[in-house]
C-alpha atoms as a PDB file:
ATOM      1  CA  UNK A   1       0.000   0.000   0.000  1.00  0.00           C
ATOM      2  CA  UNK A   2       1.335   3.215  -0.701  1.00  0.00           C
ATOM      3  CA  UNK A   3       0.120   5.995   1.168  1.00  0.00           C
ATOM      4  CA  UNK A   4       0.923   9.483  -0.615  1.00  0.00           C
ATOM      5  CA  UNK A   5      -0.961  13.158  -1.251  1.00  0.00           C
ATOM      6  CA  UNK A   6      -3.584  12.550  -3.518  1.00  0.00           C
ATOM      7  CA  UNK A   7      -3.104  14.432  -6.958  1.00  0.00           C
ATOM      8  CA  UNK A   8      -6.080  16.111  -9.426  1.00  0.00           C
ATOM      9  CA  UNK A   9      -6.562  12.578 -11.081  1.00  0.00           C
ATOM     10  CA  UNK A  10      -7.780  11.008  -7.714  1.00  0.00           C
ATOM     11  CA  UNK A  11     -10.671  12.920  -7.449  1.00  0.00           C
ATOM     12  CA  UNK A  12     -13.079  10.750  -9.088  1.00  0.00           C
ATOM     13  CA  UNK A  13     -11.957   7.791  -7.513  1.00  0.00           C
ATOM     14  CA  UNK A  14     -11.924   9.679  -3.991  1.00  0.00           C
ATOM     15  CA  UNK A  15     -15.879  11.149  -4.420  1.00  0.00           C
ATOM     16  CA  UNK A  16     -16.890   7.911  -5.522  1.00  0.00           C
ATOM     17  CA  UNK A  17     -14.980   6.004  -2.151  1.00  0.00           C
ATOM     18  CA  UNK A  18     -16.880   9.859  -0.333  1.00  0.00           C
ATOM     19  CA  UNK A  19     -20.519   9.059  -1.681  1.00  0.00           C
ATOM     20  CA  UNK A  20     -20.506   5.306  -1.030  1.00  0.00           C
ATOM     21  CA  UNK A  21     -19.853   5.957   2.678  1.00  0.00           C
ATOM     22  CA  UNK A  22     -21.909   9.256   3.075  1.00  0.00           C
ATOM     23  CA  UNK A  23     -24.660   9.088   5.748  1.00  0.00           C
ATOM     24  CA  UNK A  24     -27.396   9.768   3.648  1.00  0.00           C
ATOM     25  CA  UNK A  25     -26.666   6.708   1.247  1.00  0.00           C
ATOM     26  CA  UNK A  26     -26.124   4.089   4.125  1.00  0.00           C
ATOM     27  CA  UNK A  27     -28.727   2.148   6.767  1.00  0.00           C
ATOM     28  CA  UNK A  28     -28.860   2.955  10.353  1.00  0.00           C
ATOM     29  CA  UNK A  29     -27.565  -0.267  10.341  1.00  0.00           C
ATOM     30  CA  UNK A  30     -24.292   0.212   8.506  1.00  0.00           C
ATOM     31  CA  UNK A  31     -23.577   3.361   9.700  1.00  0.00           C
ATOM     32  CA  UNK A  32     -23.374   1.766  13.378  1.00  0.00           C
ATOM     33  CA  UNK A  33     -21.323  -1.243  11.613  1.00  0.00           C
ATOM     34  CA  UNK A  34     -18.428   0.753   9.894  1.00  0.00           C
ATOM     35  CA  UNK A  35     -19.040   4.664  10.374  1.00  0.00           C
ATOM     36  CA  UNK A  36     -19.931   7.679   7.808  1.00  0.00           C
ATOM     37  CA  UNK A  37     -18.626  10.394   6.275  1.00  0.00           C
ATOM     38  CA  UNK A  38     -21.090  14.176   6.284  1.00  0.00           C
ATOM     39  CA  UNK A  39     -20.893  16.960   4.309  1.00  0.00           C
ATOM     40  CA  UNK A  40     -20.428  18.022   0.508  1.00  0.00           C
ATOM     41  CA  UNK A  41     -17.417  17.181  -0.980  1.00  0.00           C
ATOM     42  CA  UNK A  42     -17.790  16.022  -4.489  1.00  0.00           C
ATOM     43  CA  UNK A  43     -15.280  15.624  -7.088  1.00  0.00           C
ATOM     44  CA  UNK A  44     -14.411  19.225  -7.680  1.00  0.00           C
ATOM     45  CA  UNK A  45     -14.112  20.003  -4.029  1.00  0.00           C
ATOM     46  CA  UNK A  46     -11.667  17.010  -3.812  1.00  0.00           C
ATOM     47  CA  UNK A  47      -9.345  18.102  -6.349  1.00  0.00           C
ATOM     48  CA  UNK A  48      -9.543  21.622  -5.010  1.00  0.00           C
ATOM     49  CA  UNK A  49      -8.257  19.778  -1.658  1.00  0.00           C
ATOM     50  CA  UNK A  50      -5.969  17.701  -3.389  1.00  0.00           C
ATOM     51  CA  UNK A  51      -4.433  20.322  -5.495  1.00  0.00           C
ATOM     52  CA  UNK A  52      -3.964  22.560  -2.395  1.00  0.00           C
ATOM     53  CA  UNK A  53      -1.958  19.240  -0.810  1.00  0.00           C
ATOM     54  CA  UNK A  54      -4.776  18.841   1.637  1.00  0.00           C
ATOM     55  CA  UNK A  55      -5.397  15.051   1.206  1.00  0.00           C
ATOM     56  CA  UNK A  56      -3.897  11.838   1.203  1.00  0.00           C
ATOM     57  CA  UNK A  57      -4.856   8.755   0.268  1.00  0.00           C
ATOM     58  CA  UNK A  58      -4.169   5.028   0.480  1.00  0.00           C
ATOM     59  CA  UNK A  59      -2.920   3.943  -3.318  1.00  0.00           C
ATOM     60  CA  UNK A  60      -3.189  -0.232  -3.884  1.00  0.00           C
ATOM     61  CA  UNK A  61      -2.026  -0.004  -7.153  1.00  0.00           C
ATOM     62  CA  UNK A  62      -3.855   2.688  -8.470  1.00  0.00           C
ATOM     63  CA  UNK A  63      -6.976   1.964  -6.967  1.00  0.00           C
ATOM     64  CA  UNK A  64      -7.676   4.252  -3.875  1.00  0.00           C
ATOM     65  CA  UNK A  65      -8.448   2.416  -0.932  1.00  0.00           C
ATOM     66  CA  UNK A  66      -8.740   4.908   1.616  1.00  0.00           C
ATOM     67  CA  UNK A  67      -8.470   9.125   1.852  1.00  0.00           C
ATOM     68  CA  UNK A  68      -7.454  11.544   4.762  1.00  0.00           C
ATOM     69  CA  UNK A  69      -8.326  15.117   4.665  1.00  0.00           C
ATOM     70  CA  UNK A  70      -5.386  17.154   6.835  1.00  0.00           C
ATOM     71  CA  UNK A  71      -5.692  20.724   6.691  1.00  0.00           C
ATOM     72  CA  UNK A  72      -5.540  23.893   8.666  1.00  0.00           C
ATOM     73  CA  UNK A  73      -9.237  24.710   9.770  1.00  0.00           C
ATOM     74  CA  UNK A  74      -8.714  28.219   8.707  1.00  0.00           C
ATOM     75  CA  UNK A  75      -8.028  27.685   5.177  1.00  0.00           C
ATOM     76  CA  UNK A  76     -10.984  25.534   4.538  1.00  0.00           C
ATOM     77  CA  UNK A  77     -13.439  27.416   1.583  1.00  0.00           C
ATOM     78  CA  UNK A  78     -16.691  28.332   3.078  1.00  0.00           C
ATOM     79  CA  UNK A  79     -16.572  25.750   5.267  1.00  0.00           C
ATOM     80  CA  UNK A  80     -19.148  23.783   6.482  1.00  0.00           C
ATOM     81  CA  UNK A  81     -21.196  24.572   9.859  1.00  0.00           C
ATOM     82  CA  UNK A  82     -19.027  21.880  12.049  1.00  0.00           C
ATOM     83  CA  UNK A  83     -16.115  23.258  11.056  1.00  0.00           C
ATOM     84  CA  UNK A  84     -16.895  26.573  11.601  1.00  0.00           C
ATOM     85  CA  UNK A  85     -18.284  25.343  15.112  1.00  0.00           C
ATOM     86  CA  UNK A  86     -15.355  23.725  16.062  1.00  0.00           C
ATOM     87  CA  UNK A  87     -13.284  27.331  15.752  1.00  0.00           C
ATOM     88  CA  UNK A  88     -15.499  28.909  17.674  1.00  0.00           C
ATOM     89  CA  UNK A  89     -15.256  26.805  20.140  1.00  0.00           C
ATOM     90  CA  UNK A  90     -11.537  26.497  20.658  1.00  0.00           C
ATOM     91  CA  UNK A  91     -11.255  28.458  23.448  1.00  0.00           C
ATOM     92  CA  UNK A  92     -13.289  25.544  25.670  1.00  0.00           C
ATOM     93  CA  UNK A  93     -11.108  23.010  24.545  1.00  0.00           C
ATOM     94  CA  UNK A  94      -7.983  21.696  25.771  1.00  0.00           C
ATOM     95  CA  UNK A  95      -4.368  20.353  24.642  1.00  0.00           C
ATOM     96  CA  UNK A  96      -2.112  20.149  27.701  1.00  0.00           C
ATOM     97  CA  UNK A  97      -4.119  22.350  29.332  1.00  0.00           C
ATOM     98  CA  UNK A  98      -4.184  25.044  27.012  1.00  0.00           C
ATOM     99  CA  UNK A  99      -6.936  26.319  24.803  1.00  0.00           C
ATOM    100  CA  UNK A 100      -6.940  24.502  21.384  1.00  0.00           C
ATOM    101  CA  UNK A 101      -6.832  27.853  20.006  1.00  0.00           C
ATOM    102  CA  UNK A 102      -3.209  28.906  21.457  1.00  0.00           C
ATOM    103  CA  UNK A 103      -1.981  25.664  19.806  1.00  0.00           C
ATOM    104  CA  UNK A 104      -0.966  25.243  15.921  1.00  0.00           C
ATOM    105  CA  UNK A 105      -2.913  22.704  15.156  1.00  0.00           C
ATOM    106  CA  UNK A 106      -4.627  21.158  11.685  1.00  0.00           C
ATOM    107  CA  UNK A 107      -8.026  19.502  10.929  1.00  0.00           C
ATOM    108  CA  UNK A 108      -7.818  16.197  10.798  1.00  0.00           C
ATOM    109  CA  UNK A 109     -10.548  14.411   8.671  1.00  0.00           C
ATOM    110  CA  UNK A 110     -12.415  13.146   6.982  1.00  0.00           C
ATOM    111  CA  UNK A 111     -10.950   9.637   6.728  1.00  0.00           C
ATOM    112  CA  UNK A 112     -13.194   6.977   4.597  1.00  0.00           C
ATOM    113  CA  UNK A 113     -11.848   3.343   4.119  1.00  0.00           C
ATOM    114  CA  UNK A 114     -13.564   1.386   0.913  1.00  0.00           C
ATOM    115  CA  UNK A 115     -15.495  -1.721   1.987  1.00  0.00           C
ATOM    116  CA  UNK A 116     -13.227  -3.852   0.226  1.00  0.00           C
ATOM    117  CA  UNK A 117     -10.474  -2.483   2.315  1.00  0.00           C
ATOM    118  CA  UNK A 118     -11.653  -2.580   5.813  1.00  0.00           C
ATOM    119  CA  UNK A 119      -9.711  -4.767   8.807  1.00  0.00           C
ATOM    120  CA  UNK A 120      -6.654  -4.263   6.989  1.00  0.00           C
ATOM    121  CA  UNK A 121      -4.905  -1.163   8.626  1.00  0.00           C
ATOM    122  CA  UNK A 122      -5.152   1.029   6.303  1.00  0.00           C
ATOM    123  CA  UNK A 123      -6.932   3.473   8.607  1.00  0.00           C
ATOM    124  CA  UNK A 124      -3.915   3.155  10.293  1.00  0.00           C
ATOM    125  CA  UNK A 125      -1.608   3.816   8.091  1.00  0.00           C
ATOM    126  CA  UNK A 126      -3.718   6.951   7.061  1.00  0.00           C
ATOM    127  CA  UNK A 127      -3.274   8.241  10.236  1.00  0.00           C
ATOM    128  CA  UNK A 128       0.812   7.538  10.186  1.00  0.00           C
ATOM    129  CA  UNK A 129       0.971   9.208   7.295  1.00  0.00           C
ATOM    130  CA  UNK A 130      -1.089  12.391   8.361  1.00  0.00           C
ATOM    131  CA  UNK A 131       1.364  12.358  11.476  1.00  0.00           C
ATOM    132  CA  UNK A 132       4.508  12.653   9.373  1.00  0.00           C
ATOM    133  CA  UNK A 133       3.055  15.318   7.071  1.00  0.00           C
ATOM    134  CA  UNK A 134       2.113  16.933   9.809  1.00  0.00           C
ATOM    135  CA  UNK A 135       4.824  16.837  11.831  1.00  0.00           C
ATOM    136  CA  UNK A 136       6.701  20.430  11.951  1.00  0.00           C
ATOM    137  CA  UNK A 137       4.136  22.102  10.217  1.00  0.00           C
ATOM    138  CA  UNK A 138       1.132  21.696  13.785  1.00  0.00           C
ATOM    139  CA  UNK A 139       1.737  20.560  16.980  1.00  0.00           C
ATOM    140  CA  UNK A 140      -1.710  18.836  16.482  1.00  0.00           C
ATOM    141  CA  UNK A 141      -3.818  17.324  14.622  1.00  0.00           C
ATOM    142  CA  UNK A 142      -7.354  17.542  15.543  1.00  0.00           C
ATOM    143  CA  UNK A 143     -11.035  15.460  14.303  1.00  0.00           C
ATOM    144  CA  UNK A 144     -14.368  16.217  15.103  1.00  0.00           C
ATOM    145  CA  UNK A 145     -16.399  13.318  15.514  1.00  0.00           C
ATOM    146  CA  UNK A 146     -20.479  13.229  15.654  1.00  0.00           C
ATOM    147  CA  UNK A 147     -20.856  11.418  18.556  1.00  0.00           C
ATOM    148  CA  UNK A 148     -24.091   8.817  17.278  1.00  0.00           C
ATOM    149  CA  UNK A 149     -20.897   8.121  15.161  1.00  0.00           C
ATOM    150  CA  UNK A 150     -19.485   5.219  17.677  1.00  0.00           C
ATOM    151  CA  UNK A 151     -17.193   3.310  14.752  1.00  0.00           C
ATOM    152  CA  UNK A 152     -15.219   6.265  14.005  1.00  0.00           C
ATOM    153  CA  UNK A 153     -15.094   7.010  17.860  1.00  0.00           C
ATOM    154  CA  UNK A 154     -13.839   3.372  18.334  1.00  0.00           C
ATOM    155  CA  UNK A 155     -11.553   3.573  15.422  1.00  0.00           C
ATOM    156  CA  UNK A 156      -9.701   6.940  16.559  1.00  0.00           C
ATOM    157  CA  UNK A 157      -9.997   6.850  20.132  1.00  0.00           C
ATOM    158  CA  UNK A 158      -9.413   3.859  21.465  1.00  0.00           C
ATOM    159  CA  UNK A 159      -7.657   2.191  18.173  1.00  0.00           C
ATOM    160  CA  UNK A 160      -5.446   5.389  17.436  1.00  0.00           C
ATOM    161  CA  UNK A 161      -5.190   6.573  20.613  1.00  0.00           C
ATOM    162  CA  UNK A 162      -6.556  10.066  19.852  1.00  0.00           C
ATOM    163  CA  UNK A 163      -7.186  12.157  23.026  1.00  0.00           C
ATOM    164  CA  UNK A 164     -10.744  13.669  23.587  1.00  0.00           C
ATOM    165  CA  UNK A 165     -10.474  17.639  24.108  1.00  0.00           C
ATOM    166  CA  UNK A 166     -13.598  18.271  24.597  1.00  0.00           C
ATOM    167  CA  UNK A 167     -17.457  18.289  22.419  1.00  0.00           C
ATOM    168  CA  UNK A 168     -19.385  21.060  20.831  1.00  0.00           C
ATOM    169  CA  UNK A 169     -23.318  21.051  19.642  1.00  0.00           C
ATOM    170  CA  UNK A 170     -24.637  22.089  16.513  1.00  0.00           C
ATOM    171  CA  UNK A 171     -27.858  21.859  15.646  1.00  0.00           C
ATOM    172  CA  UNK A 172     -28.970  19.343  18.298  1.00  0.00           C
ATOM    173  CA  UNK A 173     -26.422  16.886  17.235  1.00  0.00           C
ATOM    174  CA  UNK A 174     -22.804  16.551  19.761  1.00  0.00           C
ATOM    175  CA  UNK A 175     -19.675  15.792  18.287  1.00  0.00           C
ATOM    176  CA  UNK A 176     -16.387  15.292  20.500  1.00  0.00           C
ATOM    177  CA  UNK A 177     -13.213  16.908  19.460  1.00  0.00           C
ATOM    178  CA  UNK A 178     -10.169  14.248  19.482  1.00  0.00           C
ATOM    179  CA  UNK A 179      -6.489  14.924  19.233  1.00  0.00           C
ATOM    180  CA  UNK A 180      -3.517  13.609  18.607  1.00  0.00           C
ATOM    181  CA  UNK A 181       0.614  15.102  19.030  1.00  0.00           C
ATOM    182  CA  UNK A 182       2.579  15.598  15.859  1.00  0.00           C
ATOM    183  CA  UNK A 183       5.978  13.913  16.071  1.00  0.00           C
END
């Protein structure tokens, strides 16, 4: 598996892995089996994030197995209402006891894994290569996770290791802020 920043050309393979894990697509029941992915990022969105360096993906060959959105929160286009949630609340959350918003720190997320590839560590070895690209440019990276969302819970916090800072509402729905030290 090689695990690289995804280039313009991945994007239709990426929205296609995005769509077939979005919430709206899946059954209560799968969504509490393997997780889901919100929001609207379609192909052009993707390249946009890809050209801009802000993905990377798991490559089997030229068949994308898995993508990792890392960047800073701030530079996110009109960005969606949890993201813009989670920087306003950055002053109640905490790294080492400081507010999340005296820390460099970039957004983690979102990580989708195709079905084919699941139970195989490539969620993993996402997440070891979003540590190494991050590593001197944040002293953090940093997921929100909607908390009816137990998979990806179980996947980052007590698979990964990710450190809860903290959760935010939005519109009725709770999502917990994880965390995790650059190298």
């Amino acid at each position: 598996m090689d695990y690289r920043a995804a280039v313009a050309a991945d994007a239709p393979a990426m929205a296609g892995l995005f769509a077939a894990n979005h919430h709206d697509v899946l059954s209560a029941e799968e969504r509490a089996r393997q997780g889901f992915v919100q929001g609207a990022l379609d192909e052009d969105a993707l390249r946009v994030m890809a050209e801009g360096g802000g993905l990377l993906v798991a490559d089997d060959g030229g068949e994308i197995a898995g993508l990792l959105g890392l960047v800073r929160a701030e530079s996110v286009p009109g960005p969606p209402p949890p993201v813009r949630a989670l920087l306003r609340a950055q002053d109640s959350l905490l790294w080492r006891g400081r507010p999340l918003g005296a820390v460099r720190w970039l957004l983690y997320g979102p990580v989708v894994v195709g079905a084919a590839y699941r139970g195989r560590g490539i969620a993993r070895g996402l997440f070891t290569a979003a540590l190494e690209a991050a590593s001197g440019r944040a002293e953090l990276m940093v997921a929100f996770i909607e908390m009816s969302n137990h998979a990806s819970w179980t996947v980052h916090v007590d698979g990964l290791g990710m450190i809860p800072l903290g959760e935010f509402d939005l519109d009725g729905r709770a999502y917990g802020v994880v965390g995790a030290a650059t190298p």
